[in-house]
C-alpha atoms as a PDB file:
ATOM      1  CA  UNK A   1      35.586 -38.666 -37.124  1.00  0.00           C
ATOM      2  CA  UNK A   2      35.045 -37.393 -40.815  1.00  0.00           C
ATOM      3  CA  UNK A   3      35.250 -34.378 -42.055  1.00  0.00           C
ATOM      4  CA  UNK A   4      31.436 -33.779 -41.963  1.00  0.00           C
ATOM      5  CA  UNK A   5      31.252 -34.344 -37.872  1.00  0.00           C
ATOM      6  CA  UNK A   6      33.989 -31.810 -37.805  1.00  0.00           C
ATOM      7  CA  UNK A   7      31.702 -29.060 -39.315  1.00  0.00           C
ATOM      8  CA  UNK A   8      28.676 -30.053 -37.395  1.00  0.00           C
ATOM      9  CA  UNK A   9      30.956 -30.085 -34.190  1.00  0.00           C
ATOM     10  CA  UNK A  10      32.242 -26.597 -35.275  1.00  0.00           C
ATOM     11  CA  UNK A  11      28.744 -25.486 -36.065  1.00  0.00           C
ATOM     12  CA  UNK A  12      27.513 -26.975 -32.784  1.00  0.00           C
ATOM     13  CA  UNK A  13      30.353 -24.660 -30.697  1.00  0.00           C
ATOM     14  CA  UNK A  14      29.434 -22.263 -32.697  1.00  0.00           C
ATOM     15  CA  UNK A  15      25.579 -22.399 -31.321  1.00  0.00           C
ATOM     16  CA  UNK A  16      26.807 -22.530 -28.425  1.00  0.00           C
ATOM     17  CA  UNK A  17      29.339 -20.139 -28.239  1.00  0.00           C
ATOM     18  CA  UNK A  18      26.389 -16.967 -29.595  1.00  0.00           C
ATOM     19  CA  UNK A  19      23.992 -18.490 -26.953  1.00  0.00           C
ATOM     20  CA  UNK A  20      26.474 -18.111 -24.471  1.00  0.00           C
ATOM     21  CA  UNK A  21      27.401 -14.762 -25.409  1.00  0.00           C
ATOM     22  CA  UNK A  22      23.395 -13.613 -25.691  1.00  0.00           C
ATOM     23  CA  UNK A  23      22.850 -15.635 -22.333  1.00  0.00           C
ATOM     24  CA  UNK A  24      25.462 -13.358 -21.042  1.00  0.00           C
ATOM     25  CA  UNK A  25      23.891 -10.276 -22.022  1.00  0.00           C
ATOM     26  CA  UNK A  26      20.316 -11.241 -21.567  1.00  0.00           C
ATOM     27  CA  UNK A  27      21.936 -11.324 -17.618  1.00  0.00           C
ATOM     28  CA  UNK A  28      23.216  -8.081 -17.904  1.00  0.00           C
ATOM     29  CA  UNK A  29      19.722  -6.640 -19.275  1.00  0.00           C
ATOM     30  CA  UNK A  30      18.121  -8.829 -16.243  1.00  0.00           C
ATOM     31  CA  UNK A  31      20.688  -6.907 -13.716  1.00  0.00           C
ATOM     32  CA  UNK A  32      19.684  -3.783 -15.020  1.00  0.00           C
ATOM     33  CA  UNK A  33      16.269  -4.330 -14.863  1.00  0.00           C
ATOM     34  CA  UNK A  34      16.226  -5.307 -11.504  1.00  0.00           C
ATOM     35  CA  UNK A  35      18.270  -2.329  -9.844  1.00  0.00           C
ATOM     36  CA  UNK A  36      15.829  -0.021 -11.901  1.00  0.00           C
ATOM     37  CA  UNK A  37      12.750  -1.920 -10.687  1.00  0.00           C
ATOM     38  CA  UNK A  38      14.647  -2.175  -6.867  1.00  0.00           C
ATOM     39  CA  UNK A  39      15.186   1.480  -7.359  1.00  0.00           C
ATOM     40  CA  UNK A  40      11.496   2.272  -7.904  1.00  0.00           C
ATOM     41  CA  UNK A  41      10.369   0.346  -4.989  1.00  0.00           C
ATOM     42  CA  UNK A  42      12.448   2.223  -2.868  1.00  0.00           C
ATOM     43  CA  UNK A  43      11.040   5.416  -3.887  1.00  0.00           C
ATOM     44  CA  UNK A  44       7.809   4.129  -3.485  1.00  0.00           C
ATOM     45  CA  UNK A  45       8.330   3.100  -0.054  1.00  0.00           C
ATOM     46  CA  UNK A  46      10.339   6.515   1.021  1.00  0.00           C
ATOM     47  CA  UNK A  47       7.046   7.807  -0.493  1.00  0.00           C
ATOM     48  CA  UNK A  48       4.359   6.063   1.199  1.00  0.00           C
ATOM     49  CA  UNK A  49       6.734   6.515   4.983  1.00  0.00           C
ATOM     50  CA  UNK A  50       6.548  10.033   4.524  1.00  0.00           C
ATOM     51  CA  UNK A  51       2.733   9.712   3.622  1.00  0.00           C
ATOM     52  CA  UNK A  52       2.252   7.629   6.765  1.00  0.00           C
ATOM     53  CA  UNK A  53       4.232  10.192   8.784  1.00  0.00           C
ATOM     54  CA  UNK A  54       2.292  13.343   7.550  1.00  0.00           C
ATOM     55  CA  UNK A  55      -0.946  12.523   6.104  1.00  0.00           C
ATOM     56  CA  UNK A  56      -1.083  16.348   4.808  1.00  0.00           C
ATOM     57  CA  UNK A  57       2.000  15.819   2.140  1.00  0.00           C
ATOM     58  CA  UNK A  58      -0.414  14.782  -0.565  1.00  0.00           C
ATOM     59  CA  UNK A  59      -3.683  15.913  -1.860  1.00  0.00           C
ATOM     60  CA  UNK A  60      -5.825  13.176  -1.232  1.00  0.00           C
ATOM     61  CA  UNK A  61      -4.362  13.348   2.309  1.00  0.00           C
ATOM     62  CA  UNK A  62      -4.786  17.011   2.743  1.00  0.00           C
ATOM     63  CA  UNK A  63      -8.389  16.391   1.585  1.00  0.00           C
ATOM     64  CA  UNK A  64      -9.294  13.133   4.022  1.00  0.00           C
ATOM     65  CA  UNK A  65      -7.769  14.910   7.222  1.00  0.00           C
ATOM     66  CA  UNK A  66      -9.949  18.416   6.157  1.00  0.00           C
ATOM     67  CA  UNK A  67     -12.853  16.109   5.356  1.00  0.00           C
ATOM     68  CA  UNK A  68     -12.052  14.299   9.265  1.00  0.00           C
ATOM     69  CA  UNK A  69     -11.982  17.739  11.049  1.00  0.00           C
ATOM     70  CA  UNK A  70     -15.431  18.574   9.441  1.00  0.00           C
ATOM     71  CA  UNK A  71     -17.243  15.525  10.077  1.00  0.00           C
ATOM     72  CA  UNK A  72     -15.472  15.257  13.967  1.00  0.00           C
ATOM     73  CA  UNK A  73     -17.038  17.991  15.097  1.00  0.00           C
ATOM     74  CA  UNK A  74     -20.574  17.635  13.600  1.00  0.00           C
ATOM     75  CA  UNK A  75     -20.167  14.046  15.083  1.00  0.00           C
ATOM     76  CA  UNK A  76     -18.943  14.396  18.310  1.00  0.00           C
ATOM     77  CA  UNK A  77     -21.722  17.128  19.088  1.00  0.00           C
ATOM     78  CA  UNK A  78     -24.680  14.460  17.929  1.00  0.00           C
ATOM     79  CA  UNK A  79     -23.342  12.304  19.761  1.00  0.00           C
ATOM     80  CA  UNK A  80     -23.041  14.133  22.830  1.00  0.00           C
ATOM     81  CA  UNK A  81     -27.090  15.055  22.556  1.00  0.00           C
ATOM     82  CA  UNK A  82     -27.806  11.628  22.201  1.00  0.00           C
ATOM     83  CA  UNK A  83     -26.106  11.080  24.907  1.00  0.00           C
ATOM     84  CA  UNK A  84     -27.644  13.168  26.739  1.00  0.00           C
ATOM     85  CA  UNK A  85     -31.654  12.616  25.519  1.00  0.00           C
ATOM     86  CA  UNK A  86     -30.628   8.741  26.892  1.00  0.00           C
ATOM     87  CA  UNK A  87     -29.131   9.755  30.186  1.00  0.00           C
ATOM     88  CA  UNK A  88     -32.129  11.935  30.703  1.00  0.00           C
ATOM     89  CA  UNK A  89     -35.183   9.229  30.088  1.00  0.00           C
ATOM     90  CA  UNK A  90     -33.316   7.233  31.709  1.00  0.00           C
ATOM     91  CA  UNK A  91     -33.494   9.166  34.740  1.00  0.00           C
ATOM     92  CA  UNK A  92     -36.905  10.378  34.705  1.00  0.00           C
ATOM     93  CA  UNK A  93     -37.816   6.363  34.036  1.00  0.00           C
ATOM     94  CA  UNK A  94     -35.657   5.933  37.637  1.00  0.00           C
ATOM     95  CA  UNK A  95     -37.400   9.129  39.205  1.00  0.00           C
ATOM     96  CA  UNK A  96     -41.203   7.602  38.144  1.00  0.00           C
ATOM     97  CA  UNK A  97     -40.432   3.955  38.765  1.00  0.00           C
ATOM     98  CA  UNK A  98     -39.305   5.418  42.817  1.00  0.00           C
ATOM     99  CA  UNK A  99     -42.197   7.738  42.721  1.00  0.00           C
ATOM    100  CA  UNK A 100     -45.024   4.762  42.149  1.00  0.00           C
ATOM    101  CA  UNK A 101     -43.454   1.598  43.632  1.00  0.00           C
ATOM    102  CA  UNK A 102     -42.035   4.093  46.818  1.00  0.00           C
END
């Protein structure tokens, strides 16, 4: 081994030895990173559990479950009338069909 292989050894350990050391704290950036990001997500999640729990702890809930009571109402008493229009032809078709085949 000359004297030149020396230096490119030493230059090659070198390399090596900053790459190592910016490997090292490219990890430590990649740690922190992921305890943030780990972090957020379970903020997120605590969020959207207490959004599931109580529909009325954010806006856009408060407005859906207001815009639900409205509608339910209005809804369930059309339905209801319909109801009741169907149950009534269908009664006086049972009451004429008896009448002219009886």
């Amino acid at each position: 081994m000359n004297d030149e292989d020396r230096v490119l050894l030493r230059e090659a350990v070198a390399a090596v030895s900053e790459l190592t050391a910016e490997l090292g704290e490219f990890r430590g950036e990649m740690r922190e990173f992921k305890s943030a990001t780990l972090e957020r997500v379970k903020r997120l999640e605590e969020r959207d559990d207490r959004r599931q729990a109580d529909p009325e702890s954010c806006v856009t809930g408060r407005a859906l479950v207001e815009h639900l009571r409205g509608h339910g109402r209005e809804k369930r008493n059309r339905i209801s009338l319909v109801g009741l229009a169907i149950a009534l032809v269908s009664l006086a078709g049972s009451i004429l069909i008896a009448i002219f085949r009886g």
